[in-house]
Protein backbone atom coordinates (compact mmCIF):
# COMPACT_ATOMS: atom_id res chain seq x y z
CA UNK A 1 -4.20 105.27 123.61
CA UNK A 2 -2.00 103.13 121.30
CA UNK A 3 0.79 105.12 119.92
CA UNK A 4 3.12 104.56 117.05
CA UNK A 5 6.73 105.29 117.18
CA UNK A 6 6.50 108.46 116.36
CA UNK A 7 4.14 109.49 118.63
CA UNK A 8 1.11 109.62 117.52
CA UNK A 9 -2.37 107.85 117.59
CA UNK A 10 -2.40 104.60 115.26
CA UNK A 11 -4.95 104.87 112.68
CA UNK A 12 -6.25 101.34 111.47
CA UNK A 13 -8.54 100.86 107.96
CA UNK A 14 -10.33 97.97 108.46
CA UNK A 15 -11.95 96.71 105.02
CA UNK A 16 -14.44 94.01 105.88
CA UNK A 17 -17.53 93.36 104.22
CA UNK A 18 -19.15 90.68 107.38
CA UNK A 19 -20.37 92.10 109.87
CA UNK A 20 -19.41 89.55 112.28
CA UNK A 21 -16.01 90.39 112.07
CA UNK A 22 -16.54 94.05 111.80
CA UNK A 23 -18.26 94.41 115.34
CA UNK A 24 -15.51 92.28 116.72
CA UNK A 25 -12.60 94.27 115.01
CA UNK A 26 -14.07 97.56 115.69
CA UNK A 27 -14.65 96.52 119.27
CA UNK A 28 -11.43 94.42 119.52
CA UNK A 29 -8.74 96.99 118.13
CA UNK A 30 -10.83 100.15 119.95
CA UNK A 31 -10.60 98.81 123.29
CA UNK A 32 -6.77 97.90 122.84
CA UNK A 33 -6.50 101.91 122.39
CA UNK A 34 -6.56 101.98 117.89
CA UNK A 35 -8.25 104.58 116.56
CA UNK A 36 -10.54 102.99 113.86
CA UNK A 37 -12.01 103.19 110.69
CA UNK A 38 -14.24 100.63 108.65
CA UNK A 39 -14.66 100.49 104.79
CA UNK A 40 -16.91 97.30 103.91
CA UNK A 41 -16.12 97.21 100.33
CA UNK A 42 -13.44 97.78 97.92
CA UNK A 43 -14.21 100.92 96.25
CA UNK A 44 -15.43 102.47 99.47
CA UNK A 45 -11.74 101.51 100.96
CA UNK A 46 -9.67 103.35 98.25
CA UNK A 47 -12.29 106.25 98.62
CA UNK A 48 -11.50 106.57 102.51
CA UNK A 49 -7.90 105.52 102.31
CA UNK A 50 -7.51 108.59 99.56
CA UNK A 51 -9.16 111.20 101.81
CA UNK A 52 -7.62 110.14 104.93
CA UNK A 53 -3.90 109.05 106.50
CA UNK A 54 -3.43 105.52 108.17
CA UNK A 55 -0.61 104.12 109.52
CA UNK A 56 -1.95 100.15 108.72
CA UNK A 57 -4.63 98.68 106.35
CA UNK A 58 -6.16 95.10 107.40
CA UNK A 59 -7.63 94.29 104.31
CA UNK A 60 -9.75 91.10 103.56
CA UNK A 61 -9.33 89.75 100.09
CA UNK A 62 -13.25 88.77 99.09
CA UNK A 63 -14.93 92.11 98.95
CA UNK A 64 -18.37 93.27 96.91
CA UNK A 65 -17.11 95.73 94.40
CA UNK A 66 -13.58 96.02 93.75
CA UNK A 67 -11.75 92.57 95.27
CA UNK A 68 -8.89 92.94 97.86
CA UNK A 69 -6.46 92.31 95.22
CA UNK A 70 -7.25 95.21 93.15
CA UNK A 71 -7.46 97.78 97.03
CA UNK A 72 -3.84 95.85 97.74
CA UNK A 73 -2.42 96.74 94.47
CA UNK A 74 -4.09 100.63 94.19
CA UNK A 75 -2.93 101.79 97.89
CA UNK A 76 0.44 100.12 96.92
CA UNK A 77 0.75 102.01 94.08
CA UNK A 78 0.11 105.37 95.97
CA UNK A 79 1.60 104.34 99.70
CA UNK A 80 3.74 102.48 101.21
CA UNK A 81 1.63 101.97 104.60
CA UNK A 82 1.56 98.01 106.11
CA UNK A 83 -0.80 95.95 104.24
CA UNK A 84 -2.35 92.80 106.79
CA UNK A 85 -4.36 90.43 104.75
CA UNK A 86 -6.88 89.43 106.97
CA UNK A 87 -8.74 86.29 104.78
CA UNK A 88 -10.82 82.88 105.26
CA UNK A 89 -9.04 82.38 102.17
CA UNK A 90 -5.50 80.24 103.60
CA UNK A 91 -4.60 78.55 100.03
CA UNK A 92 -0.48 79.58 99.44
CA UNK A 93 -1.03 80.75 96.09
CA UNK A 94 -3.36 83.47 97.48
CA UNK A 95 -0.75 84.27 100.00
CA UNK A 96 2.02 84.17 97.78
CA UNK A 97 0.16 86.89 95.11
CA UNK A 98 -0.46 89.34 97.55
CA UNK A 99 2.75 89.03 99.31
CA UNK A 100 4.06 90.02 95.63
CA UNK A 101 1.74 92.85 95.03
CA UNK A 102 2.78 94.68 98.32
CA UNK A 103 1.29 93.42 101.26
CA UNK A 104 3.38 93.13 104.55
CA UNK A 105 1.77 90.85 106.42
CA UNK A 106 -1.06 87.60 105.92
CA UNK A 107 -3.77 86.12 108.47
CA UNK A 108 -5.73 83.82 108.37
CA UNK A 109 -9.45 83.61 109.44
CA UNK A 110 -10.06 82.51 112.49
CA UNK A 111 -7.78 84.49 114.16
CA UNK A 112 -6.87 85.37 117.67
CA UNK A 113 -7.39 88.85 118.31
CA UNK A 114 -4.07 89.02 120.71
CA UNK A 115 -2.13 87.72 117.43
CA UNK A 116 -3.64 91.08 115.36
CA UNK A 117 -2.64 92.73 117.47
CA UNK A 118 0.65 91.63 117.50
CA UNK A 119 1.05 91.58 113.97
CA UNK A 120 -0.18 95.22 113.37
CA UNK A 121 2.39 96.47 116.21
CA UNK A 122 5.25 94.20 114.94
CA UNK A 123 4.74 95.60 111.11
CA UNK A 124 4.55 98.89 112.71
CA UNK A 125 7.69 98.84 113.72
CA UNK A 126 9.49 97.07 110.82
CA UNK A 127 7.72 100.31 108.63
CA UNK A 128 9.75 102.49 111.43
CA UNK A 129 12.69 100.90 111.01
CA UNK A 130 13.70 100.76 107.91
CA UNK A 131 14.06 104.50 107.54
CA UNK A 132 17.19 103.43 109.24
CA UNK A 133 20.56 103.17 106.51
CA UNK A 134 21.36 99.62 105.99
CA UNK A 135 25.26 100.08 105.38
CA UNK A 136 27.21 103.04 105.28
CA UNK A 137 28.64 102.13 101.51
CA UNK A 138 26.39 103.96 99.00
CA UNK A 139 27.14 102.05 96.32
CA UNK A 140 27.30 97.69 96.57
CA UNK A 141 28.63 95.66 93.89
CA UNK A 142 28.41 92.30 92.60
CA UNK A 143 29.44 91.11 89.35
CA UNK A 144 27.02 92.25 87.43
CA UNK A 145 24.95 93.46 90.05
CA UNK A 146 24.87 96.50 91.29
CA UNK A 147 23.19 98.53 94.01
CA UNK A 148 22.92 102.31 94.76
CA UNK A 149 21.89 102.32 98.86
CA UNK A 150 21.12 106.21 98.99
CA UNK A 151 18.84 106.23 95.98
CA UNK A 152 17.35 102.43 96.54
CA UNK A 153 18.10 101.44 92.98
CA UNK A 154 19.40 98.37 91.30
CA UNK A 155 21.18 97.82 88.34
CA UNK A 156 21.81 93.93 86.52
CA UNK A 157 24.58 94.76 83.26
CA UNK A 158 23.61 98.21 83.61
CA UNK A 159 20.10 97.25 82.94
CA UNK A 160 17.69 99.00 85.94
CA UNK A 161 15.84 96.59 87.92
CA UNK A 162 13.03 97.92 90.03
CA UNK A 163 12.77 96.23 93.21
CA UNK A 164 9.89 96.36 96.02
CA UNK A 165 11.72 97.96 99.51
CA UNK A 166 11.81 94.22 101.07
CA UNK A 167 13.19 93.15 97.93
CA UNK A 168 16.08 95.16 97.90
CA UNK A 169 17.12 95.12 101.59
CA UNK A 170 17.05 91.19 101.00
CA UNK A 171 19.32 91.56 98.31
CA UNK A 172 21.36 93.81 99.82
CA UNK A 173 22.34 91.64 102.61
CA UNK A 174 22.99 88.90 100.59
CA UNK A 175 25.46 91.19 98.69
CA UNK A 176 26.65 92.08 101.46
CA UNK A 177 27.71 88.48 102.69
CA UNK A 178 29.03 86.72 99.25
CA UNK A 179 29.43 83.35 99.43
CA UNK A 180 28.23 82.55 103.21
CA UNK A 181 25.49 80.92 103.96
CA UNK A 182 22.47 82.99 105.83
CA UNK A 183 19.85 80.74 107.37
CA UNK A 184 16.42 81.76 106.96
CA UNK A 185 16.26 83.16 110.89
CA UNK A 186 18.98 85.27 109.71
CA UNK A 187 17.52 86.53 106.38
CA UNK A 188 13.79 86.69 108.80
CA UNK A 189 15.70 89.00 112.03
CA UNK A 190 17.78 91.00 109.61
CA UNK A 191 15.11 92.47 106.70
CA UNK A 192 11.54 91.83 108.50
CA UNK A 193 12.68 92.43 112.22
CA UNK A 194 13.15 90.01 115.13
CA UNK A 195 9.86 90.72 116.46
CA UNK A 196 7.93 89.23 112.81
CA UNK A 197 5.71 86.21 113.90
CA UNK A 198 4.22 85.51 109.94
CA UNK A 199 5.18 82.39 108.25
CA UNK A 200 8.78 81.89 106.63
CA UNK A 201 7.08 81.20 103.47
CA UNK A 202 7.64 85.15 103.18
CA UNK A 203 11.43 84.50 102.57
CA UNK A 204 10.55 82.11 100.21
CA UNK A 205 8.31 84.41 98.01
CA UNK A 206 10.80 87.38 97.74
CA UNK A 207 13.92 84.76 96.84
CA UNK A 208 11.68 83.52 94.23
CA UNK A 209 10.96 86.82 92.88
CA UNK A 210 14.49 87.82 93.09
CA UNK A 211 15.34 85.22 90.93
CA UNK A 212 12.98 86.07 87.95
CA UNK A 213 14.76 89.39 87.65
CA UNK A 214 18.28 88.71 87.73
CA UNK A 215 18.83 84.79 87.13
CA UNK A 216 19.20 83.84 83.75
CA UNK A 217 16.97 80.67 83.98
CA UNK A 218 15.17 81.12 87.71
CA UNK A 219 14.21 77.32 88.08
CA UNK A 220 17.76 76.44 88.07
CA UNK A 221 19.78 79.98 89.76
CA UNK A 222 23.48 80.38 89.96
CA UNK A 223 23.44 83.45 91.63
CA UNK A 224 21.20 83.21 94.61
CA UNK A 225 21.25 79.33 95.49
CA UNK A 226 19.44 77.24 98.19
CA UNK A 227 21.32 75.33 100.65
CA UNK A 228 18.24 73.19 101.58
CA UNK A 229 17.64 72.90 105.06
CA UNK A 230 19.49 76.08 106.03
CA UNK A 231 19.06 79.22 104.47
CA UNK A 232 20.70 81.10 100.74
CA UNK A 233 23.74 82.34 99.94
CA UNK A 234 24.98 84.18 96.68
CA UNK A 235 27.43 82.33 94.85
CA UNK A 236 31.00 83.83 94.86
CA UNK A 237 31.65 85.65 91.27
CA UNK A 238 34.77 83.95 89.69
CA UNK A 239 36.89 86.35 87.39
CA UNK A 240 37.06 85.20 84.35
CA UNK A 241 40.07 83.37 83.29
CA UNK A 242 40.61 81.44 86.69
């Protein structure tokens, strides 16, 4: 059987309302060793995910009673177990909302079931790892930024910011690295894993949302910049006076 890093069986919810691809998941994911479940609409997902424990959720996003957005956003809200979109629907903006609302991972229908798989095991073990400490300072400062490591919380002018766990290991590595330039395999290896196979567009969603909380005007940011073609970098804070 298919074990998680911990040791124990991996237990998949499966939300899928056609049966086509509920026969081939079931089939698919049981005979590479998953232990699975199958909820084929919304409400009857966030009735099984509440009485149950899973260690990933492939969720589709058109569903009869309660839509994927609304299951992403409730098991968010309680969990922090791996989200896979699993979706005919392969527009960015779709991609791009549920990437914001908490979901780890996004593919696209048709899919290769060898690919699944790979994504469920590689967000399996970017869940594991990050129960590892990121630096051994607790506290990280920036200008006006600051970030407490042990208690995951970040502060802009002493004004909290509440940041998704992606979010802040992205921003703590930038912090980290003030004024170099880290390209997007860097930014991709460091906070997702070396083993993530989505699209880079990922990067791109957090930086944006990074931006609306702590750049003054987000369309035009002076603290986390683009060097186009390469990666980001956080602009060196000048003391005033200089």
């Amino acid at each position: 059987m298919t074990r998680d890093l911990s040791g124990g069986e991996l237990r998949i919810l499966v939300v899928e309302d056609e049966e086509s691809f509920v026969d081939a998941l079931r089939v698919g994911l049981a005979r590479e060793g998953f232990d699975v479940s199958v909820a084929r609409d919304g409400q009857e997902a966030i009735e099984i995910f509440g009485a149950n424990t899973f260690d990933v959720v492939l969720l589709d996003l058109m569903l009869p009673r309660i839509s994927g957005l609304d299951v992403c956003r409730t098991i968010r809200s309680r969990s922090s177990v791996p989200i896979i979109i699993v979706s005919a629907k392969g527009e960015e903006v779709d991609m791009v909302l549920m990437l914001e609302i908490g979901a780890d991972d996004y593919v696209t229908k048709p899919y290769r079931l060898r690919e699944l798989v790979a994504r469920i095991r590689a967000v399996m073990r970017r869940h594991e790892s990050t129960a590892a400490p990121l630096v051994s300072e607790s506290v990280v400062e920036h200008g006006a930024l600051r970030l407490d490591v042990d208690a995951r919380r970040c502060f802009l002018s002493d004004h909290e910011i509440k940041l998704r766990k992606k979010e802040f290991a992205l921003l703590l590595l930038l912090l980290e690295n003030p004024g170099r330039v880290l390209t997007r395999d860097v930014l991709i290896d460091r906070v997702w894993g070396s083993d993530y196979v989505g699209d880079t567009k990922t990067l791109d969603v957090h930086i944006k949302r990074l931006r609306t909380l702590i750049e003054n005007d987000p369309k035009n940011p002076k603290i986390i910049t683009t060097v186009r073609g390469v990666g980001y970098r956080l602009e060196v804070v000048t003391p005033s006076g200089e």
